[in-house]
Protein backbone atom coordinates (compact mmCIF):
# COMPACT_ATOMS: atom_id res chain seq x y z
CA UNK A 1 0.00 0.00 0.00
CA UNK A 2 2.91 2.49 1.22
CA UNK A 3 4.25 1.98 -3.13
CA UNK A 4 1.39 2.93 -4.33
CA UNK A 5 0.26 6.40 -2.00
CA UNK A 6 4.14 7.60 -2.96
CA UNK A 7 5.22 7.57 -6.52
CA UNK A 8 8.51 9.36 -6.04
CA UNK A 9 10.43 11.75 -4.45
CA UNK A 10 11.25 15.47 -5.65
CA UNK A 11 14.95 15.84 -6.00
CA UNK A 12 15.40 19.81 -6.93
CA UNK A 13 17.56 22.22 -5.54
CA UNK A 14 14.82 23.36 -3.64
CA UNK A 15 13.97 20.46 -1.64
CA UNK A 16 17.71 19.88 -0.87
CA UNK A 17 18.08 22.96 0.37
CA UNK A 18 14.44 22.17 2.70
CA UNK A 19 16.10 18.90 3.41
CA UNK A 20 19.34 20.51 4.73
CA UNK A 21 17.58 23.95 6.56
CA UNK A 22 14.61 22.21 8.61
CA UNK A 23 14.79 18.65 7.54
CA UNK A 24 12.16 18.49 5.58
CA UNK A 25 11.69 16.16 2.18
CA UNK A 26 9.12 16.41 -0.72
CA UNK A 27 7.08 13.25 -2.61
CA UNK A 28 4.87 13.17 -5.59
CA UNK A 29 1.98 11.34 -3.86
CA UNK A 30 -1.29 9.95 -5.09
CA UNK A 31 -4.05 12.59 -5.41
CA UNK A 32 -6.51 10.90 -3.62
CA UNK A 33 -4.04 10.04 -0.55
CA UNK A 34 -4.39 11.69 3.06
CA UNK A 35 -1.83 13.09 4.86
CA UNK A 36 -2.45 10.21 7.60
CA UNK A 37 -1.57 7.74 4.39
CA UNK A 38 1.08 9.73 3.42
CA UNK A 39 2.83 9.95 7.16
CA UNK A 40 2.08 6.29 7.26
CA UNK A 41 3.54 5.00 4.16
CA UNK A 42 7.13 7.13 4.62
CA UNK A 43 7.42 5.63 8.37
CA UNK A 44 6.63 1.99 6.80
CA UNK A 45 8.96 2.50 3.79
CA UNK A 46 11.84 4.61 4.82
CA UNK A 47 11.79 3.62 9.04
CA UNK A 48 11.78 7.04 10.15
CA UNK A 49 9.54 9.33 13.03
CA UNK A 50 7.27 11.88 10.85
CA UNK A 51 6.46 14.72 12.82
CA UNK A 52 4.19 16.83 10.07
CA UNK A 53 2.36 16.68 6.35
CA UNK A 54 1.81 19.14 4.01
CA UNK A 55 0.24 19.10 0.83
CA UNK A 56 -0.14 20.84 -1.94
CA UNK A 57 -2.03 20.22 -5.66
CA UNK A 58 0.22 21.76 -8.13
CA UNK A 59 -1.86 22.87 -11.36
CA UNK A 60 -1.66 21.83 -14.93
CA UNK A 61 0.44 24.38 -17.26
CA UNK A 62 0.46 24.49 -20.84
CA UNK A 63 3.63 23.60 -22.76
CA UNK A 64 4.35 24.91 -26.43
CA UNK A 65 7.38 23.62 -28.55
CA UNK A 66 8.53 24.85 -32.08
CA UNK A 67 9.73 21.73 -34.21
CA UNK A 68 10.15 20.99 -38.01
CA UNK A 69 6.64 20.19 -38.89
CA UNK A 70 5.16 23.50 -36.77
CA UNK A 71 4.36 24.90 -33.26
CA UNK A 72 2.98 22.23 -30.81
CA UNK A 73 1.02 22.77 -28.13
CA UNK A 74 0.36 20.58 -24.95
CA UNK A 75 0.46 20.43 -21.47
CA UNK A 76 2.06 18.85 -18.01
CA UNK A 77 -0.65 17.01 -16.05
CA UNK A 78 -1.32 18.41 -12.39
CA UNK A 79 -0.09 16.29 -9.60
CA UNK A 80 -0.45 15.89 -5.40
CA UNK A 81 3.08 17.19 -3.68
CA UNK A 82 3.51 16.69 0.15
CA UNK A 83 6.22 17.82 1.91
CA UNK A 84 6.99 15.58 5.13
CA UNK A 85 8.94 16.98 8.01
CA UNK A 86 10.99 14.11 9.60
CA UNK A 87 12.09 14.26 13.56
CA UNK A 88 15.27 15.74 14.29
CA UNK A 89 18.68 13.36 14.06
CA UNK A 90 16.57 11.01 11.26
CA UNK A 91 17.28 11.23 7.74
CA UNK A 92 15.79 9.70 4.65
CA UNK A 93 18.59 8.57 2.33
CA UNK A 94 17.01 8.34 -1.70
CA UNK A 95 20.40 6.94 -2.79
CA UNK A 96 21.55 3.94 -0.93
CA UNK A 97 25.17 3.21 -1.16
CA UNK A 98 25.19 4.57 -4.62
């Protein structure tokens, strides 16, 4: 259940720098998931103390390209962020021993 209420993280400079300031780490997550899912499925899958969920629904935008054959036009579906805040001394490593 925890795979399928987070898709993947967000790894920006942004949420590095939120990771590194107030320990905090961002997730593309399932639109129709709850922030008591959410806070559930990142203690199951990554073994760490949640302390808070936000969330956010960021909106569709419109994307235009020129190519050979003429000016295309399309858009970026919207999608469910949340940003977790993780207790203090924990830490959520994406990378493993890469």
């Amino acid at each position: 259940m925890a795979k399928r209420v987070l898709i993947k993280p967000i790894i920006s400079e942004k949420s590095e720098m939120l990771t590194e300031a107030v320990n905090q780490y961002s997730f593309v997550v399932d639109k129709k998931a709850t922030k008591g899912q959410i806070k559930n499925a990142v203690e199951e899958l990554y073994e760490v103390k949640v302390k808070g969920v936000n969330t956010l629904i960021m909106p569709s935008r419109s994307k235009n390209r020129n190519t050979k054959r003429g000016f295309i036009r399309g858009s970026v579906p919207s999608f469910k962020k949340a940003v977790v805040t993780v207790a203090e001394g924990e830490v959520i490593d994406f990378f493993g021993d890469v």
